[in-house]
Protein backbone atom coordinates (compact mmCIF):
# COMPACT_ATOMS: atom_id res chain seq x y z
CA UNK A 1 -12.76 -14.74 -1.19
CA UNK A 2 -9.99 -17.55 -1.71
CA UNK A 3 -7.09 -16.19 -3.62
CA UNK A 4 -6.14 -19.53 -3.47
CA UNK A 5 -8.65 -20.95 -5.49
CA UNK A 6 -8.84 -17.58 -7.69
CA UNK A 7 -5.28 -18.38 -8.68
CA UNK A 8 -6.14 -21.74 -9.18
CA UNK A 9 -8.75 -21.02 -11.52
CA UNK A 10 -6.33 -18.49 -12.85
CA UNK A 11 -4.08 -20.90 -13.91
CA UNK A 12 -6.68 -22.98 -15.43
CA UNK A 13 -8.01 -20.52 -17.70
CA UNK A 14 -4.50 -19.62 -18.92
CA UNK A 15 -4.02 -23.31 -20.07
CA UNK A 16 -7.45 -23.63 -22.06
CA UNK A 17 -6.74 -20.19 -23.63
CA UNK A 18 -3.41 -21.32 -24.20
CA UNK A 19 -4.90 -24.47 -26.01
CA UNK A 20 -8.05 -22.79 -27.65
CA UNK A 21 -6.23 -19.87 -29.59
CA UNK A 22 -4.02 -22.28 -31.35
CA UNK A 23 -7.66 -24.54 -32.23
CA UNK A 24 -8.39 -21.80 -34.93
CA UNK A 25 -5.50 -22.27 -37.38
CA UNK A 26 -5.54 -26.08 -37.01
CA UNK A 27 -9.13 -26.04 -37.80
CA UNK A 28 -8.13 -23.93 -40.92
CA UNK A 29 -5.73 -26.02 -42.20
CA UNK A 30 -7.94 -29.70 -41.52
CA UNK A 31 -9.93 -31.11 -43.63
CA UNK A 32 -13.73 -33.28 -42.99
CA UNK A 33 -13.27 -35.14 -39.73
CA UNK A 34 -10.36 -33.76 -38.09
CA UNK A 35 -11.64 -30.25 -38.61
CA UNK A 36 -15.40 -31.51 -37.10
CA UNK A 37 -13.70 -32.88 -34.37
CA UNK A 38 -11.52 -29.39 -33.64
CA UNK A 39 -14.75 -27.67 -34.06
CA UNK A 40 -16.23 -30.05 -31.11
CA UNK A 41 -13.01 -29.71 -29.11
CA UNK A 42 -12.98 -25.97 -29.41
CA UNK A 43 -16.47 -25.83 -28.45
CA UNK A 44 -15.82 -27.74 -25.55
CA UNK A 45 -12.96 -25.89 -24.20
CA UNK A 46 -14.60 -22.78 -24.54
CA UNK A 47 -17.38 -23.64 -22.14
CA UNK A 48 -14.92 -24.56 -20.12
CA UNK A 49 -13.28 -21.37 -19.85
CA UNK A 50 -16.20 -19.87 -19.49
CA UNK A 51 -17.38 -21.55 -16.62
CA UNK A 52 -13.63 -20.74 -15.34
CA UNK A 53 -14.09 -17.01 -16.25
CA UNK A 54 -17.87 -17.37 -14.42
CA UNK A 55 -15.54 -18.52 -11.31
CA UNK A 56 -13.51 -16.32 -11.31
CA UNK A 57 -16.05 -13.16 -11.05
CA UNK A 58 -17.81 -15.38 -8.41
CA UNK A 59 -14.82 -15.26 -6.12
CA UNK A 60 -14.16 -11.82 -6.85
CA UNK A 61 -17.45 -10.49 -5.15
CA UNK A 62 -15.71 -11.13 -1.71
CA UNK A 63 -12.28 -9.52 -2.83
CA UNK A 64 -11.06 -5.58 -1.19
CA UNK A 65 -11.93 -3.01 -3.82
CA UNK A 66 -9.29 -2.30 -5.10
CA UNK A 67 -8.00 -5.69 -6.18
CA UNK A 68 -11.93 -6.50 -7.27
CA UNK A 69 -11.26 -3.77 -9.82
CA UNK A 70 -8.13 -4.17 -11.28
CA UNK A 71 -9.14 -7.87 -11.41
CA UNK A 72 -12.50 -7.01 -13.20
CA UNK A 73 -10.28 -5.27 -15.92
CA UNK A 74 -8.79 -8.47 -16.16
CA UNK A 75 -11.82 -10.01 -16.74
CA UNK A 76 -13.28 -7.85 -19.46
CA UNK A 77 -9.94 -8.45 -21.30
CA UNK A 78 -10.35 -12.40 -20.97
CA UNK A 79 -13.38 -12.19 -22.24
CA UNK A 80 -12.82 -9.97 -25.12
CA UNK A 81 -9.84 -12.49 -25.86
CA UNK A 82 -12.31 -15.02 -25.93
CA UNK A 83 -15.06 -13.51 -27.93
CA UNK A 84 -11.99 -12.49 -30.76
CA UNK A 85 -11.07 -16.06 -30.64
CA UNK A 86 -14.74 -17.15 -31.33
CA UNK A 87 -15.02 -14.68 -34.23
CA UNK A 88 -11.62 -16.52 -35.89
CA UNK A 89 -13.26 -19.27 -35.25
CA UNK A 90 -15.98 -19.18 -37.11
CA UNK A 91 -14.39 -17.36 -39.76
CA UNK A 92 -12.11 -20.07 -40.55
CA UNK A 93 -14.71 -22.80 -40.04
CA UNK A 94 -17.01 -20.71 -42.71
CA UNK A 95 -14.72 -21.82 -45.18
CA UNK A 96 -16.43 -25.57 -45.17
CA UNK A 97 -19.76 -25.95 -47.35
CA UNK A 98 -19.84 -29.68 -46.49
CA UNK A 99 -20.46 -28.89 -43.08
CA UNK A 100 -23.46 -26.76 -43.10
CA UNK A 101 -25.43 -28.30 -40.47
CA UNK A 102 -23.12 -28.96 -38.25
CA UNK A 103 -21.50 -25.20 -38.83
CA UNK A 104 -25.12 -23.60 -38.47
CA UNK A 105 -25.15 -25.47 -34.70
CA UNK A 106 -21.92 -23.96 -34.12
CA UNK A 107 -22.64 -20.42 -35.76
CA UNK A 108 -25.84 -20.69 -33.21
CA UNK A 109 -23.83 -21.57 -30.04
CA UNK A 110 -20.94 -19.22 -31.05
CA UNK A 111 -23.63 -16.27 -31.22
CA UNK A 112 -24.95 -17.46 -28.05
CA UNK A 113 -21.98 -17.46 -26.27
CA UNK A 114 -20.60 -14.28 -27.86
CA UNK A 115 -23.98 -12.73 -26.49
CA UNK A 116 -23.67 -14.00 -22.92
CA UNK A 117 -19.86 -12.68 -22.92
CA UNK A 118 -20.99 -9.67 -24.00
CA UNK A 119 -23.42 -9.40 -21.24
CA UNK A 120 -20.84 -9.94 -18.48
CA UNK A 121 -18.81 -7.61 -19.93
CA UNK A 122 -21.38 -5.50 -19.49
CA UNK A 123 -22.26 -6.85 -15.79
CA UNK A 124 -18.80 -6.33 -14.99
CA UNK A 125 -18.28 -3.28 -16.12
CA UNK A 126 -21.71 -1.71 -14.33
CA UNK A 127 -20.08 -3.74 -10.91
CA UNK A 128 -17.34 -1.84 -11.24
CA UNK A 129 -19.18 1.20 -12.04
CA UNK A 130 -20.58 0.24 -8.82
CA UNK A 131 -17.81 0.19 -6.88
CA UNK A 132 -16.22 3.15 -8.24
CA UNK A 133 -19.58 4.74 -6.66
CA UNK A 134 -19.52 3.34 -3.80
CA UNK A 135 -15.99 4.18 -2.95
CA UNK A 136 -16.98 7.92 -4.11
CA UNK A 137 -19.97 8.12 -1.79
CA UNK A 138 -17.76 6.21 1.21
CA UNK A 139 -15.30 9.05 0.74
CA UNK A 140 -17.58 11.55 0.53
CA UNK A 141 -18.88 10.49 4.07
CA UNK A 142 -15.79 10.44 5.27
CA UNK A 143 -14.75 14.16 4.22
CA UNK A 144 -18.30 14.91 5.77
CA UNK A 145 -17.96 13.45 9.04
CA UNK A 146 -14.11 14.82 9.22
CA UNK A 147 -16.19 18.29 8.30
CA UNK A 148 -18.47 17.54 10.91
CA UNK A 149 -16.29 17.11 13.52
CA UNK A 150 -13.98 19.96 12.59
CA UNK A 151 -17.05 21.98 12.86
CA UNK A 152 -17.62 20.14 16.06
CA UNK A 153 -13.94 21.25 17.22
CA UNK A 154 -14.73 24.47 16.27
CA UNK A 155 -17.39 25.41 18.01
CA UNK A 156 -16.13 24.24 21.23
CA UNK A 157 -12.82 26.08 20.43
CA UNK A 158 -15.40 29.35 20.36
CA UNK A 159 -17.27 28.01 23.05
CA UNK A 160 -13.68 28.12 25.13
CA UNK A 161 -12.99 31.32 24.20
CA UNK A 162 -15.83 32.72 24.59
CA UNK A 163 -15.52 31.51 28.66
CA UNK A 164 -12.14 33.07 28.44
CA UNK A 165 -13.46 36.34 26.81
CA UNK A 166 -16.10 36.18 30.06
CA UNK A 167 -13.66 35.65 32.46
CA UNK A 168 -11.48 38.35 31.31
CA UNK A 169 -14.37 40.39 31.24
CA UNK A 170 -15.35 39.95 34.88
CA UNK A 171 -11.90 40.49 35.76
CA UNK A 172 -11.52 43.91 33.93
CA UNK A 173 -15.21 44.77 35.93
CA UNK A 174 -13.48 43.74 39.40
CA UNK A 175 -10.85 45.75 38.59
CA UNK A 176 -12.45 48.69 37.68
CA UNK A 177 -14.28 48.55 40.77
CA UNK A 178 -11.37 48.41 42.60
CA UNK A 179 -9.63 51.14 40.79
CA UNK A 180 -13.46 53.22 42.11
CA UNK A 181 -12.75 52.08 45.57
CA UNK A 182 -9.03 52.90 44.99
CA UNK A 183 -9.70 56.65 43.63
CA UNK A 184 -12.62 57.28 46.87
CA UNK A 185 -9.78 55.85 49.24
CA UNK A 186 -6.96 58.22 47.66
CA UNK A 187 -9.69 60.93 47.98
CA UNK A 188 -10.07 60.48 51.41
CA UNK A 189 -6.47 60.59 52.34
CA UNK A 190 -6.15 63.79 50.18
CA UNK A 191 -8.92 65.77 52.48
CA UNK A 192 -7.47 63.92 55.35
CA UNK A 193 -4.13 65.23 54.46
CA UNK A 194 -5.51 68.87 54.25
CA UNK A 195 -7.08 68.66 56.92
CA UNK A 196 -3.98 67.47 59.02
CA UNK A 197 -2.24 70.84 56.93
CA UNK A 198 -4.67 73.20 58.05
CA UNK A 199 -4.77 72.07 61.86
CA UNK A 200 -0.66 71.62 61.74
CA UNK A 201 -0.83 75.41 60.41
CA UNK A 202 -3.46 76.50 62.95
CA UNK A 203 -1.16 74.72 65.97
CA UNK A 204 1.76 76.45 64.61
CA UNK A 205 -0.03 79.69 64.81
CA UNK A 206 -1.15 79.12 68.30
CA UNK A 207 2.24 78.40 69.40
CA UNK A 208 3.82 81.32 68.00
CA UNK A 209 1.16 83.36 69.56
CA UNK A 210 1.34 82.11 72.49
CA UNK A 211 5.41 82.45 72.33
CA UNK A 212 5.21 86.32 71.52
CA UNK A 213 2.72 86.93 74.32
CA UNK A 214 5.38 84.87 76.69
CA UNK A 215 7.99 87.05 75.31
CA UNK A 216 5.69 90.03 75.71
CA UNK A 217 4.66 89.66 79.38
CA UNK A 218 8.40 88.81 80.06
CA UNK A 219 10.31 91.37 78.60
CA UNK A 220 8.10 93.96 77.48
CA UNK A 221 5.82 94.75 80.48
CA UNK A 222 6.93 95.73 83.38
């Protein structure tokens, strides 16, 4: 898209508006010839604007979203702005019963053209319909692949943990087994330790045995 040119043709549609909704009221107020020839003129410039208008929604199909759409709105407005301005149009030219054949050309056209606005009214409105979709299922894809890969994040957060919960786990089995070893170790130095309390006694015995029988033989027998 141009926005160039779209403003370009914006502009131009604003002057033939600005020339065809005064066309009306001078056609009411003229008389034979001069209100033909407004008739012709306003035909003309309509046609004009609507091959402006036709522009226009041709160089919208390339615009961002956003900007399409508001613009569309635009467009349904013109158009309804036209299609009121054909309706005073031929209401005031009804008013003429000299120019019936001429009129029932017009009335034709005027139909006609109030048909094909109505249509891209219609067009436009289903394009932005469209859109509006579109967007809707883009966003929608988006939440699901941010859903996705929170889910994605998840998993490996539990797939970490889970390692951690392992590792901890092999640790609290290593340590158990060395509290086992630990426990058969103290066990041993307990029965050890009795052992080295019995003999210590046993010694002790002996010696003071052996010291009365020394005091015995020394003092006591002669």
């Amino acid at each position: 898209m141009s926005s160039e040119e779209f403003e370009k043709l914006h502009e131009m549609y604003k002057c033939l508006y600005d020339e065809l909704k005064l066309l009306p009221d001078r056609a009411l107020n003229a008389q034979g010839e001069e209100r033909k020839r407004l008739v012709r003129v306003f035909d003309e410039r309509q046609g004009e604007a609507e091959e402006v208008l036709q522009g226009m929604e041709d160089e919208l199909r390339g615009a961002p979203p956003l900007f399409r759409n508001a613009m569309n709105t635009k467009l349904r407005i013109y158009q309804r702005d036209m299609a009121k301005l054909q309706r005073e149009m031929k209401n005031n030219s009804s008013h003429l019963t000299s120019q019936g054949g001429n009129y029932g050309i017009y009335s034709e056209r005027n139909q006609h053209s109030t048909h094909l606005q109505s249509q891209r009214a219609l067009l436009l409105q289903g394009t932005e319909s469209l859109n509006n979709a579109t967007q809707s299922i883009e966003r929608s894809q988006r939440i699901a692949v941010e859903t996705d890969q929170i889910g994605t994040d998840i998993i490996e957060e539990l797939g970490e943990q889970r390692e951690q919960l392992d590792r901890t786990r092999d640790r609290l089995v290593n340590t158990g087994e060395n509290l086992t070893r630990s426990r058969k170790i103290l066990r041993k130095m307990a029965r050890r330790l009795v052992t080295n309390k019995l003999l210590l006694g046993i010694i002790i015995l002996m010696e003071v045995a052996i010291l009365g029988a020394v005091v015995y033989l020394k003092f006591f027998r002669k």
